[in-house]
Every structure is written in structure tokens, then in C-alpha cells.
C-alpha atoms as a PDB file:
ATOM      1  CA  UNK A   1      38.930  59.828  -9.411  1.00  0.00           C
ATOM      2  CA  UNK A   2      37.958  58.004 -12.993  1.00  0.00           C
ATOM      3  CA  UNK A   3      34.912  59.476 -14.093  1.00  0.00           C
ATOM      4  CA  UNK A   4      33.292  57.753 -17.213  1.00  0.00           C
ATOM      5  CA  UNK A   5      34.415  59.664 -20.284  1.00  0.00           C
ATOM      6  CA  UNK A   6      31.151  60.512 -21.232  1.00  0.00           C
ATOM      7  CA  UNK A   7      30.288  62.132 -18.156  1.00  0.00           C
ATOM      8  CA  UNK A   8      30.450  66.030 -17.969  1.00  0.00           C
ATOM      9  CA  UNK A   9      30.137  68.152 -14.859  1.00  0.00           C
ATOM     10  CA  UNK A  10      28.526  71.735 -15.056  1.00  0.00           C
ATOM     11  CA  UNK A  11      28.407  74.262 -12.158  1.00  0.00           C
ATOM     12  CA  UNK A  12      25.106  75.901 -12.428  1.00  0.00           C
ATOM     13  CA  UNK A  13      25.634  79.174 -10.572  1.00  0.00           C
ATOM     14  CA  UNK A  14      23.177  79.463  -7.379  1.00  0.00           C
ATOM     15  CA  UNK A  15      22.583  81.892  -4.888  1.00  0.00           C
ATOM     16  CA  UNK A  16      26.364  83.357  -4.229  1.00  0.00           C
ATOM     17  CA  UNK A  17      29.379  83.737  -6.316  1.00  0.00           C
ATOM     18  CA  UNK A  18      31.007  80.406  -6.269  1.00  0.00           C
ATOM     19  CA  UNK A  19      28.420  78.768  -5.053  1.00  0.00           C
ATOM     20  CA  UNK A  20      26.339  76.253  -8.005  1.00  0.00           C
ATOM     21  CA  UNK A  21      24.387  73.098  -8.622  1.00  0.00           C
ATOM     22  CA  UNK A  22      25.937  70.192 -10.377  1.00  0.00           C
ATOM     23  CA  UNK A  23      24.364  68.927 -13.451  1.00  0.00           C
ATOM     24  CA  UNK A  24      26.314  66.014 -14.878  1.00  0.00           C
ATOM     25  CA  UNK A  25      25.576  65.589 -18.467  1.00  0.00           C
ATOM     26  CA  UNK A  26      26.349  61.915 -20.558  1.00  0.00           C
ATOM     27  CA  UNK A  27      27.326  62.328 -23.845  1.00  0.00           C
ATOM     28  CA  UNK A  28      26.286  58.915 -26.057  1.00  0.00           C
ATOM     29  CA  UNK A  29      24.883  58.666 -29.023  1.00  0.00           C
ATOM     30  CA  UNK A  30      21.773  60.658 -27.687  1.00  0.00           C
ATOM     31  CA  UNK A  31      22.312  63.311 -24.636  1.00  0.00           C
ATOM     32  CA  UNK A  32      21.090  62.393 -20.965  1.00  0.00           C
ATOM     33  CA  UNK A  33      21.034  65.198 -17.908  1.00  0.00           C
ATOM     34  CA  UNK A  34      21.539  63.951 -14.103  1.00  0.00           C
ATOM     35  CA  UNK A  35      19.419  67.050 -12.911  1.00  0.00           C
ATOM     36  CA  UNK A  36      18.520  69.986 -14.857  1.00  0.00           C
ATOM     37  CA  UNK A  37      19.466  72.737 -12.155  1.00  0.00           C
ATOM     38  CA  UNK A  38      17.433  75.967 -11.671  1.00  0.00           C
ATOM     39  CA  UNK A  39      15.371  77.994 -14.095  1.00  0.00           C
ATOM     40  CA  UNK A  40      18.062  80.154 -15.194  1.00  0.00           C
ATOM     41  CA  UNK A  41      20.463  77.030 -16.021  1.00  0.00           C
ATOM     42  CA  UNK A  42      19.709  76.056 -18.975  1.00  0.00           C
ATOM     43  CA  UNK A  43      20.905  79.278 -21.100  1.00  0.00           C
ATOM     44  CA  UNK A  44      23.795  79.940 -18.421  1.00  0.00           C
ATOM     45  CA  UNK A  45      25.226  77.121 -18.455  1.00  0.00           C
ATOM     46  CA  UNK A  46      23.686  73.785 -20.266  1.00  0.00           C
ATOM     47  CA  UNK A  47      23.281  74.812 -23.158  1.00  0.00           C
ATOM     48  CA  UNK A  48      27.004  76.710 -23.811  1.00  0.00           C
ATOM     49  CA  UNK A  49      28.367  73.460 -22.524  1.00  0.00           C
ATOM     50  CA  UNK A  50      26.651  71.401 -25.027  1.00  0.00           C
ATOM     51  CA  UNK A  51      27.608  74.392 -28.152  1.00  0.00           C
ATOM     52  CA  UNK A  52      31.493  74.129 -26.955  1.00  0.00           C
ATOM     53  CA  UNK A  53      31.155  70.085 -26.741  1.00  0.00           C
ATOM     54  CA  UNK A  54      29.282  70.919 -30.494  1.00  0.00           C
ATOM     55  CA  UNK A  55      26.368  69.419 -29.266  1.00  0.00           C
ATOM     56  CA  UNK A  56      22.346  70.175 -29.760  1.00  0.00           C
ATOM     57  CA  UNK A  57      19.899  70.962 -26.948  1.00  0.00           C
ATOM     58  CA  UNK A  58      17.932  68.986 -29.557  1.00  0.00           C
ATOM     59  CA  UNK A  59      19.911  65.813 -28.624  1.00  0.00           C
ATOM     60  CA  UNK A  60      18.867  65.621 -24.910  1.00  0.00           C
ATOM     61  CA  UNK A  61      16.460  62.929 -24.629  1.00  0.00           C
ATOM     62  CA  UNK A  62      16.187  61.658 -21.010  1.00  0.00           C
ATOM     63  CA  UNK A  63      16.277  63.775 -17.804  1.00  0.00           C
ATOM     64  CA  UNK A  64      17.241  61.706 -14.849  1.00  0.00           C
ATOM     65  CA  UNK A  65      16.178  63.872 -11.226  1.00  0.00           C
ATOM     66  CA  UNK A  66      18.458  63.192  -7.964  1.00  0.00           C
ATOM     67  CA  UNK A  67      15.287  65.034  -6.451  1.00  0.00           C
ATOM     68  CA  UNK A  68      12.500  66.911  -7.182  1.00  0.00           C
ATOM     69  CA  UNK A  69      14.006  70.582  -5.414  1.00  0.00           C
ATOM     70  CA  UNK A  70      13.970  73.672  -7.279  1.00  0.00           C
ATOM     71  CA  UNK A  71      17.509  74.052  -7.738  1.00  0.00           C
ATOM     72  CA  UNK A  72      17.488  70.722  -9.442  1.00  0.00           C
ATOM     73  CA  UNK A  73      14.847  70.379 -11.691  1.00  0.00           C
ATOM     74  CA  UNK A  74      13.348  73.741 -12.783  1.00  0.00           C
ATOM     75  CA  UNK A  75      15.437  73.764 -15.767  1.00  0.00           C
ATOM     76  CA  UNK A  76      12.924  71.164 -17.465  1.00  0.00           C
ATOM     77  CA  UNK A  77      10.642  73.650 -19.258  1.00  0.00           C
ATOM     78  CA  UNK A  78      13.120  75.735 -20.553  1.00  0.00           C
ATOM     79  CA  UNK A  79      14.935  72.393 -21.887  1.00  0.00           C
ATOM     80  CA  UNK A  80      11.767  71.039 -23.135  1.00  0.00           C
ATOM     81  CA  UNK A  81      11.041  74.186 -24.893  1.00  0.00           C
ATOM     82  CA  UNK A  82      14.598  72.229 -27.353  1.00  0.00           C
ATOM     83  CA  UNK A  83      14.094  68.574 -26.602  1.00  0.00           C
ATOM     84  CA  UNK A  84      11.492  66.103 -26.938  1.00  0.00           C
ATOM     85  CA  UNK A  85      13.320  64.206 -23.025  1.00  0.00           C
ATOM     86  CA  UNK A  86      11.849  61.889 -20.764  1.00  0.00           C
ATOM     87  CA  UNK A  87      12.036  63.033 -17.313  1.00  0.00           C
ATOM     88  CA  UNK A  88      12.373  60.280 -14.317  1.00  0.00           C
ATOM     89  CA  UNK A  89      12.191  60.893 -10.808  1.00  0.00           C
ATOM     90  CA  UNK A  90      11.416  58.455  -7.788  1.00  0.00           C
ATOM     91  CA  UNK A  91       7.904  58.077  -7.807  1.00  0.00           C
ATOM     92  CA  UNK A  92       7.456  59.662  -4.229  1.00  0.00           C
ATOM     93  CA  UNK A  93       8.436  63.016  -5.849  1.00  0.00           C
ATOM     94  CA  UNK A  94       6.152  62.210  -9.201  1.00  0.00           C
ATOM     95  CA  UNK A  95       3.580  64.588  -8.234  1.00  0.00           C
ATOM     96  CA  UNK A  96       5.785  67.398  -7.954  1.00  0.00           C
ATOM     97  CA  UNK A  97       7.243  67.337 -11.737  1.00  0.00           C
ATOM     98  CA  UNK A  98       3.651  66.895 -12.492  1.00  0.00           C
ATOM     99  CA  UNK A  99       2.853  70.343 -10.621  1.00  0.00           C
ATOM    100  CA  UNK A 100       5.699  71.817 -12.658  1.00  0.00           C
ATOM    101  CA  UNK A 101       4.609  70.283 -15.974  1.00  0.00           C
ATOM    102  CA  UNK A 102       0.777  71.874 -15.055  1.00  0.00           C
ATOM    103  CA  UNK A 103       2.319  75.618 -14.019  1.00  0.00           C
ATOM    104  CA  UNK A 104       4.776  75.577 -17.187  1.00  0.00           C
ATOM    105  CA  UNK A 105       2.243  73.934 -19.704  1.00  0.00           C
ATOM    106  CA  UNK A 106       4.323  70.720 -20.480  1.00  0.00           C
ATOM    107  CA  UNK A 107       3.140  67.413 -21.534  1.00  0.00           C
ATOM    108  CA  UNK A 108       3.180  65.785 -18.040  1.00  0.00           C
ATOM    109  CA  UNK A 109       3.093  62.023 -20.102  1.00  0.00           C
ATOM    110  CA  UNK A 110       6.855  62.561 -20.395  1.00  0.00           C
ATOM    111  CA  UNK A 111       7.143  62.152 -16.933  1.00  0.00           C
ATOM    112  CA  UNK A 112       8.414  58.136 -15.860  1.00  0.00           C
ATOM    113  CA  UNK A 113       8.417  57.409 -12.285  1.00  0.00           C
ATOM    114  CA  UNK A 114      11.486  55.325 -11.161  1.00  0.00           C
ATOM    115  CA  UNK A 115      12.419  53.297  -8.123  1.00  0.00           C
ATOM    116  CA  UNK A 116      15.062  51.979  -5.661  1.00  0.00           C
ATOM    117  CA  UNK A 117      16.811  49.228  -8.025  1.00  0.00           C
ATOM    118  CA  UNK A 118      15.945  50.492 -11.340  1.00  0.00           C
ATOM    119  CA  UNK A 119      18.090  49.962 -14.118  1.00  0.00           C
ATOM    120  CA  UNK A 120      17.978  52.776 -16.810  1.00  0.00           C
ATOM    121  CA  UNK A 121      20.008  51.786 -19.963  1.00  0.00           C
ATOM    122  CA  UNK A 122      20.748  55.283 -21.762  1.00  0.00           C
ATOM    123  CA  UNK A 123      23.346  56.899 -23.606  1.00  0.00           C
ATOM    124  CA  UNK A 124      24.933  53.930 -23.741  1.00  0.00           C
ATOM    125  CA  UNK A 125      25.355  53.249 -19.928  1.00  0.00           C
ATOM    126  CA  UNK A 126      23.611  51.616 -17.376  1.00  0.00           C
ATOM    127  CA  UNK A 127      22.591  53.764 -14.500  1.00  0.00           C
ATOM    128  CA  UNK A 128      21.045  52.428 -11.380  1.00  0.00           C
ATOM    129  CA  UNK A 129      18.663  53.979  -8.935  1.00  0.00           C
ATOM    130  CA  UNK A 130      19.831  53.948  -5.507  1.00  0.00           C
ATOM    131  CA  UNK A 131      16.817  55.578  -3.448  1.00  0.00           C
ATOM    132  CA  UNK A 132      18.274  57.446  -0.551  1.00  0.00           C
ATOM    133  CA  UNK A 133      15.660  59.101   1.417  1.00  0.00           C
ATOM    134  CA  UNK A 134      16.445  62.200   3.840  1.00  0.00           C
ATOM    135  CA  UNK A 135      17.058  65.570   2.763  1.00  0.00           C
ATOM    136  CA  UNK A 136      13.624  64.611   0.618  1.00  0.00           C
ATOM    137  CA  UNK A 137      10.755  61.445   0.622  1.00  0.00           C
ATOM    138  CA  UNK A 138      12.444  60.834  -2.530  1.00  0.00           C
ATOM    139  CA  UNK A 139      15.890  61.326  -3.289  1.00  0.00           C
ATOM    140  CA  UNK A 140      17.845  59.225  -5.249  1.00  0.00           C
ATOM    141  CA  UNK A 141      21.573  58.503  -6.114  1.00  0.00           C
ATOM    142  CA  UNK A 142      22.458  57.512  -9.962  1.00  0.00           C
ATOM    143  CA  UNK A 143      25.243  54.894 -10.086  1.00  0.00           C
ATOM    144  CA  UNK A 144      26.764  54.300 -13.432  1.00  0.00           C
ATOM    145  CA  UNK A 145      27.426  50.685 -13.205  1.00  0.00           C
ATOM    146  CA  UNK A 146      30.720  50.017 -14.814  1.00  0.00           C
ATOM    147  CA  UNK A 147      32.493  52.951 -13.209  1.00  0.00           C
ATOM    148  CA  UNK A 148      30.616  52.775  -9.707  1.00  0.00           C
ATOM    149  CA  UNK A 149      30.588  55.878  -9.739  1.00  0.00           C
ATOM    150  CA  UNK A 150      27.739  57.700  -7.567  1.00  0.00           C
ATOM    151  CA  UNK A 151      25.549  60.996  -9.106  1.00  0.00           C
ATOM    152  CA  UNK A 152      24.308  61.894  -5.447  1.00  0.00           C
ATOM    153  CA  UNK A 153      22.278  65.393  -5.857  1.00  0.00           C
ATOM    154  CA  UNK A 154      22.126  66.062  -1.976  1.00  0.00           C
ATOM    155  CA  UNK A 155      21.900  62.750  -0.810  1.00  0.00           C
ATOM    156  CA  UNK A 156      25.741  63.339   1.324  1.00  0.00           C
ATOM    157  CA  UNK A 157      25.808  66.425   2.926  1.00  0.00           C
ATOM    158  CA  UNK A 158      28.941  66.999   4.687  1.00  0.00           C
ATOM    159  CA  UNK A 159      29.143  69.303   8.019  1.00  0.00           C
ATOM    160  CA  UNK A 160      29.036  73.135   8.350  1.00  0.00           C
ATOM    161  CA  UNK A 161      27.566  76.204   6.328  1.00  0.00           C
ATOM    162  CA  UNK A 162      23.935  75.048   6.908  1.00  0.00           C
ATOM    163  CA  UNK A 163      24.815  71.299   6.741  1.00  0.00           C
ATOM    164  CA  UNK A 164      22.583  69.251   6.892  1.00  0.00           C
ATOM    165  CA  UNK A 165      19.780  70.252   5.153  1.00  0.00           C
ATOM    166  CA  UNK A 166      16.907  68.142   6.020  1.00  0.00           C
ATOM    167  CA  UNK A 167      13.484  68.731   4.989  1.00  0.00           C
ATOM    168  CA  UNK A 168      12.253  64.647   5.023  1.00  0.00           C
ATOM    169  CA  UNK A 169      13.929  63.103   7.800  1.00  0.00           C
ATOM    170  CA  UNK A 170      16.645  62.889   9.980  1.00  0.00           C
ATOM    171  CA  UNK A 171      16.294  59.187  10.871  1.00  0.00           C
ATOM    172  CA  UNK A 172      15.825  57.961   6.742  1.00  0.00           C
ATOM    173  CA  UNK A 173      19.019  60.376   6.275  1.00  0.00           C
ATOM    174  CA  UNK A 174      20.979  58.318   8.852  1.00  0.00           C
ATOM    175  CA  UNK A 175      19.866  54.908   7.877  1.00  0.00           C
ATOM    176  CA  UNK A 176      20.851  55.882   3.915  1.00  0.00           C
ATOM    177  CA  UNK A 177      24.152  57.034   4.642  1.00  0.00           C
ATOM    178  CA  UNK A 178      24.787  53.502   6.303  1.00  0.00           C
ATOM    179  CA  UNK A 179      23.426  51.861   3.381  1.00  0.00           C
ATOM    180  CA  UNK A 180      25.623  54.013   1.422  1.00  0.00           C
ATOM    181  CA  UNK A 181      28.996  53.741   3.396  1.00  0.00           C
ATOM    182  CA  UNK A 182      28.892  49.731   2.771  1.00  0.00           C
ATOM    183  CA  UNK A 183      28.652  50.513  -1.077  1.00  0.00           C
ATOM    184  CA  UNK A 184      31.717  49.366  -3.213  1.00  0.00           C
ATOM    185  CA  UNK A 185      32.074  53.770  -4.460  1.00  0.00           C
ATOM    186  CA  UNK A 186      34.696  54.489  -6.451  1.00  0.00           C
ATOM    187  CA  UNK A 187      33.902  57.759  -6.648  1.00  0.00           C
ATOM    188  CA  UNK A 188      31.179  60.739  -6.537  1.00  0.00           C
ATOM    189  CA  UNK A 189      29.726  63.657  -7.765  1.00  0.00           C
ATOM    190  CA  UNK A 190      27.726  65.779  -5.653  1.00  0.00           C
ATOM    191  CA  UNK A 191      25.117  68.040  -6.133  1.00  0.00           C
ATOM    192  CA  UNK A 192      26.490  71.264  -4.514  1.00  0.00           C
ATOM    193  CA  UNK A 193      29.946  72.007  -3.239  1.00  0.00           C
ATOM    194  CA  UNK A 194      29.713  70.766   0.090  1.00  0.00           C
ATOM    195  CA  UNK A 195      31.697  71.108   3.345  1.00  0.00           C
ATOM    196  CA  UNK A 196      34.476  69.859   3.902  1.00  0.00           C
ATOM    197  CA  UNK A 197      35.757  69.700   0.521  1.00  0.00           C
ATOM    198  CA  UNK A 198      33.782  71.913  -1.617  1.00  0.00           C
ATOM    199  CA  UNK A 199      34.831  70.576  -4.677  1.00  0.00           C
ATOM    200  CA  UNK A 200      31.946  67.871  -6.760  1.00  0.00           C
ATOM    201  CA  UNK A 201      34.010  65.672  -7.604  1.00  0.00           C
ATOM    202  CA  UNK A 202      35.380  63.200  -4.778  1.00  0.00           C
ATOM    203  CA  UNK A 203      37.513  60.244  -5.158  1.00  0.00           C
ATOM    204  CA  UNK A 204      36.368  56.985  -3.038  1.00  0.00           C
ATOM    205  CA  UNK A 205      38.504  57.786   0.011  1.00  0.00           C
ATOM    206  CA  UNK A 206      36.690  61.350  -0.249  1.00  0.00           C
ATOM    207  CA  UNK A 207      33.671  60.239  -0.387  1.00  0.00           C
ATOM    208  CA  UNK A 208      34.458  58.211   2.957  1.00  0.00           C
ATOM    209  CA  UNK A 209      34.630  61.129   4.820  1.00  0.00           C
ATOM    210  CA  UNK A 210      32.201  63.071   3.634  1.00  0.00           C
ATOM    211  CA  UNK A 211      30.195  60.468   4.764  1.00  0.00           C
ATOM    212  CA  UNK A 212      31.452  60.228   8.338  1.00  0.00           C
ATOM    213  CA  UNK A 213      31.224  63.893   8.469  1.00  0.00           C
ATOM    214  CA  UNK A 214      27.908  63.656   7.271  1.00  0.00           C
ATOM    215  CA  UNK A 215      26.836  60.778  10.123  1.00  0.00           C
ATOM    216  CA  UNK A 216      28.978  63.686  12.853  1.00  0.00           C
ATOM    217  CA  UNK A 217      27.312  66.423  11.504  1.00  0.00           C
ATOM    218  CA  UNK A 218      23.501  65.095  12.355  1.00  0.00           C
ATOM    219  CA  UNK A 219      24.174  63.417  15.927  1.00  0.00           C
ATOM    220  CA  UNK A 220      26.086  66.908  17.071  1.00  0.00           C
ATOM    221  CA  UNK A 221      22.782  68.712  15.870  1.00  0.00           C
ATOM    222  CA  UNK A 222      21.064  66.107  18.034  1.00  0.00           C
ATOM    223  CA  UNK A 223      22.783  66.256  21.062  1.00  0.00           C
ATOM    224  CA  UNK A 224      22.908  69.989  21.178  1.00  0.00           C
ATOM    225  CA  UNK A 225      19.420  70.221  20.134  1.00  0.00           C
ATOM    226  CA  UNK A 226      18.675  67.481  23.011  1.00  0.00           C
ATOM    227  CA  UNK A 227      21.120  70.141  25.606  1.00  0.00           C
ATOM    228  CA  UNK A 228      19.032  73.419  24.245  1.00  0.00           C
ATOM    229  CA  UNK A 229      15.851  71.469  25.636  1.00  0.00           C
ATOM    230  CA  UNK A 230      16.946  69.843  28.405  1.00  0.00           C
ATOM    231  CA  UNK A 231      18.765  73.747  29.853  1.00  0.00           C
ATOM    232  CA  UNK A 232      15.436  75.654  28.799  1.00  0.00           C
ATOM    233  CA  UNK A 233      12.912  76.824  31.554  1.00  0.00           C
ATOM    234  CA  UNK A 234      10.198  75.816  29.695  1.00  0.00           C
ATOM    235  CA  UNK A 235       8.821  73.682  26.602  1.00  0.00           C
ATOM    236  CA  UNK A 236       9.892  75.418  23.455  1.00  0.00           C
ATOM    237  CA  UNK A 237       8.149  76.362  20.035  1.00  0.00           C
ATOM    238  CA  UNK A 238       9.485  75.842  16.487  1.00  0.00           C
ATOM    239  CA  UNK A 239      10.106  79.520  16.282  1.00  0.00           C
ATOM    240  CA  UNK A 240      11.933  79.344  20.239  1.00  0.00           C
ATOM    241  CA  UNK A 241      14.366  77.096  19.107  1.00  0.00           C
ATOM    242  CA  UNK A 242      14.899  78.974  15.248  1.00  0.00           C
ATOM    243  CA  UNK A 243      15.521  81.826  17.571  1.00  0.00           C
ATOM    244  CA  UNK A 244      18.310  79.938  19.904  1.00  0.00           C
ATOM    245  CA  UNK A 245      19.730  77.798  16.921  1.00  0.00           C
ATOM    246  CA  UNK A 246      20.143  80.597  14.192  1.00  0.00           C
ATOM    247  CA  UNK A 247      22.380  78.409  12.656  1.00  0.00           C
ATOM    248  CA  UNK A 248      20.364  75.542  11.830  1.00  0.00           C
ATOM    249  CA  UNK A 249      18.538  76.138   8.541  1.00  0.00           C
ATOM    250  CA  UNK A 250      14.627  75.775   9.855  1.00  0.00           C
ATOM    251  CA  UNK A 251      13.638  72.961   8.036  1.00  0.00           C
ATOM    252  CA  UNK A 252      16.360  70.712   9.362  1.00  0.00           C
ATOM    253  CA  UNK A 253      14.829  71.299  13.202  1.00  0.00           C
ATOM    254  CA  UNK A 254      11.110  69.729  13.154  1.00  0.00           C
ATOM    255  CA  UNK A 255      13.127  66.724  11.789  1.00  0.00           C
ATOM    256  CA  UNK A 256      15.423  66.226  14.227  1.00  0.00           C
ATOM    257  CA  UNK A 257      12.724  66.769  16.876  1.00  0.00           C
ATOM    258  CA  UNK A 258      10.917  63.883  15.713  1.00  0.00           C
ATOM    259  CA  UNK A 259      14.015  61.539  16.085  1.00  0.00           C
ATOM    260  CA  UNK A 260      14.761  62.645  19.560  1.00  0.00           C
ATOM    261  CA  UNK A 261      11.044  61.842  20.393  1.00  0.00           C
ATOM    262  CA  UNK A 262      11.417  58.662  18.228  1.00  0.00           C
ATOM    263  CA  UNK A 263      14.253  57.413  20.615  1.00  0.00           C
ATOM    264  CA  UNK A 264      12.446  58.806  23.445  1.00  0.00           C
ATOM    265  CA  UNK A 265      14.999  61.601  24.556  1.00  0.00           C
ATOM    266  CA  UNK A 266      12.025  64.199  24.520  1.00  0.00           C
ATOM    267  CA  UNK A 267       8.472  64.662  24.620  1.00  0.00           C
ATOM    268  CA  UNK A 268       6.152  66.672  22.436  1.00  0.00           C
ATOM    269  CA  UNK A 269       3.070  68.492  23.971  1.00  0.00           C
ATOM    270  CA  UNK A 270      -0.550  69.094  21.666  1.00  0.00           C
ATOM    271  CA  UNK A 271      -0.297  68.750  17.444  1.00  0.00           C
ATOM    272  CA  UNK A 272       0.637  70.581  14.473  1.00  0.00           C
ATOM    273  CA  UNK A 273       0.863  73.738  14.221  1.00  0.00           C
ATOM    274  CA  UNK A 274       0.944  74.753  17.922  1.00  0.00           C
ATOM    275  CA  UNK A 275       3.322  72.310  19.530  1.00  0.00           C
ATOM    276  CA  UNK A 276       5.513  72.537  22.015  1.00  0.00           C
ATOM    277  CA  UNK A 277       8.612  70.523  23.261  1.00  0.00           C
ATOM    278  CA  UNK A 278      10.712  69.613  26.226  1.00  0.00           C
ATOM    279  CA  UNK A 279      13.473  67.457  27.669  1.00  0.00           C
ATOM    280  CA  UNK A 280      12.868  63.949  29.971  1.00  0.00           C
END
């Protein structure tokens, strides 16, 4: 995989040895961040990076959010606290930044909502916005332009250990890794090592199969979620099926309910927060 010069991966530890968020950092004349991982990764890991590229916190002007989660953007305070940065995020996710400039006492006019289509030109590269809604209302993937290479957060998910991680929708997931399998990719980075590679960096042929692994991963949870239903006695709570999927991180399962009542393979009995569901 050719990854632009300028471009720097960090592994922002998270959660379990081994386990980290990516922050990809272009060096240019000024300094921009793809993500600005968790509180903690600033002084763990973005700014030692920067000393041993003998680079200045100071020099980070533009923060560029894959998604507004807290394991990829609650690193902004503790940057602005060095930097005077722009932060952009896809304007469905706006309001959250804006929550975390009014808890943290940041001036929230740094804030610039982006879109699907957006060209940004910084550090001396042109990086598109490629909105890919699914694991959030407003994720995005950053595509450098010359390199086609693809800054994907957790747009691509892969399959296995808690995969995928849905807390939007499962439908929007589906329909933007079609849009994103008929993209000319050279290459990725992605924001979390991810089954079944692990690694975040992937080549174009990688990136392939994460993708069709990612498209297996949410029509097995389907179709077993569809089978749990369909062998159950009765209809079945949120907290039913947590209880026979232990596997399946919770926020992944009202989503996938609604698509199977979307397409009309189950039914949903009474409203939020008392609902139940069953099988055709």
C-alpha cells in the first residue's frame, strides 16, 4: 500500500493491550489530525509522535472527525488547550462537538460542519468527504485525492470480536459499503484494528475483503437474528434477545430489528421503550 508521505498513523491505545484507535496525522506546512482519539491520547501518543517527527502541538491547525464517538474525538480539548485548530465533522454529528466544546469550556465557533462531497484543501492536500452513514447518522470517510487513499474511522467493520458495531443503522451501513465497494481505493486506513486483518493499514485488494466480510458479517446477524425469532415461543424484548445473543454488542440489535421489519421478515408489537417482537 502507498500511503501519501505526509501521512502518519498513530495507535492510540484503547481498552486492551493491543487494542487502539487510529489517528492519522498530515504533516504540511501546518499539521492536520484525521480524528483526535480518546481523552488520554493526546499526551500518550499525539503529542510524542509529533516531538520525535520535531514537530509542535502548536502547529496543528485543522481537526478533521471520521465521527463524532468518544474514542475519536475526545482528544480535542486537551489539543486545543496547544493549538488554535478548526474542528470539522459532518454536520449530523455538529451538535455533539458542540456538547463537548460546552462540558470542556472551548470556543464552540471553531467548530465547521462538513458534508458528503466536500473538498477540504489542507496541509497541502486535498481531502474529500465521503459521508458513509451506519455505525453513526454521521460518519464520514476522508479520501486524499491524489493517493485515493481512504481515512475510514469505523465506516468498514470487518466480521467477528463484536463486529459490526452499529448504533445508526443497519440498512444506511449496507447501502454505504456498496457505495464504497464501486470506489476506485487504492488503499485504507481504518480506525481500529479490525477483524480479519487487524492491522490499519490495508492495501486495495485488502480493503476488498474487508468489505465483503463486512456485507457477510451483517446479513449472518440477520438471518440468525430472523431464526432466534422465528424458534422463540413468544415475542421477545430487547433485553430477551441481549440475553440469547450475548455476542452481539447491544446497540447493534434494535438496528437490525428495524431492517428485518423494514423488509417485512418480522413484526413489532406497541412503541418505544416497551416493545416486543416476533417472526411472520
Amino acid at each position: 500500500m502507498s500511503v501519501p508521505l505526509s501521512f502518519r498513523h498513530i495507535r492510540c491505545p484503547f481498552q486492551q493491550p493491543g487494542y487502539f484507535t487510529s489517528v492519522v496525522v498530515i504533516l504540511g506546512d501546518s499539521i492536520t489530525l484525521i480524528d483526535a482519539g480518546l481523552t488520554s491520547s493526546p499526551r500518550e501518543a499525539i503529542f510524542p509522535f509529533l516531538a520525535e517527527c520535531h514537530r509542535s502541538p502548536e502547529e496543528i491547525e485543522n481537526v478533521i472527525l471520521t465521527h463524532a464517538h468518544g474514542d475519536h474525538f475526545e482528544g480535542i480539548p486537551s489539543i486545543l488547550e496547544h493549538a488554535n485548530a478548526s474542528i470539522y465533522v459532518h454536520e449530523l454529528e455538529t451538535h455533539r462537538v458542540i456538547d463537548l466544546a460546552t462540558r470542556c469550556n472551548f470556543d464552540s465557533s471553531r467548530i465547521q460542519s462538513i458534508t458528503h462531497g466536500d473538498i477540504l484543501s489542507l496541509s497541502e492536500r486535498q481531502l474529500e468527504i465521503f459521508h458513509c452513514p451506519g455505525h453513526s447518522a454521521g460518519s464520514v470517510c476522508v479520501i486524499d485525492h491524489e493517493s485515493q487513499v481512504y481515512v475510514t474511522g469505523d465506516s468498514i467493520q470487518g466480521r467477528g470480536i463484536d463486529r459490526p458495531l452499529l448504533f445508526y443503522s443497519s440498512i444506511a451501513y449496507v447501502n454505504s459499503l456498496d457505495r464504497l465497494s464501486r470506489r476506485p481505493i487504492s488503499g485504507a486506513i481504518v480506525g481500529h484494528p479490525f477483524p480479519p486483518r487487524m492491522q490499519p493499514l490495508l492495501d486495495g485488494a485488502a480493503v476488498q475483503e474487508l468489505l465483503k466480510v463486512s456485507f457477510d458479517a451483517v446479513n449472518t446477524l440477520k438471518n440468525r437474528m430472523e431464526q432466534v425469532l422465528t424458534n422463540a415461543k413468544r415475542p421477545l424484548s430487547l433485553d430477551d434477545l441481549g440475553r440469547l445473543m450475548p455476542d452481539v454488542r447491544p446497540p447493534s440489535i434494535p438496528t437490525i430489528l428495524t431492517e428485518l421489519v423494514t423488509h417485512g421478515k418480522i413484526r413489532q408489537l406497541g412503541h418505544d421503550p416497551e416493545c416486543l417482537w416476533f417472526a411472520n
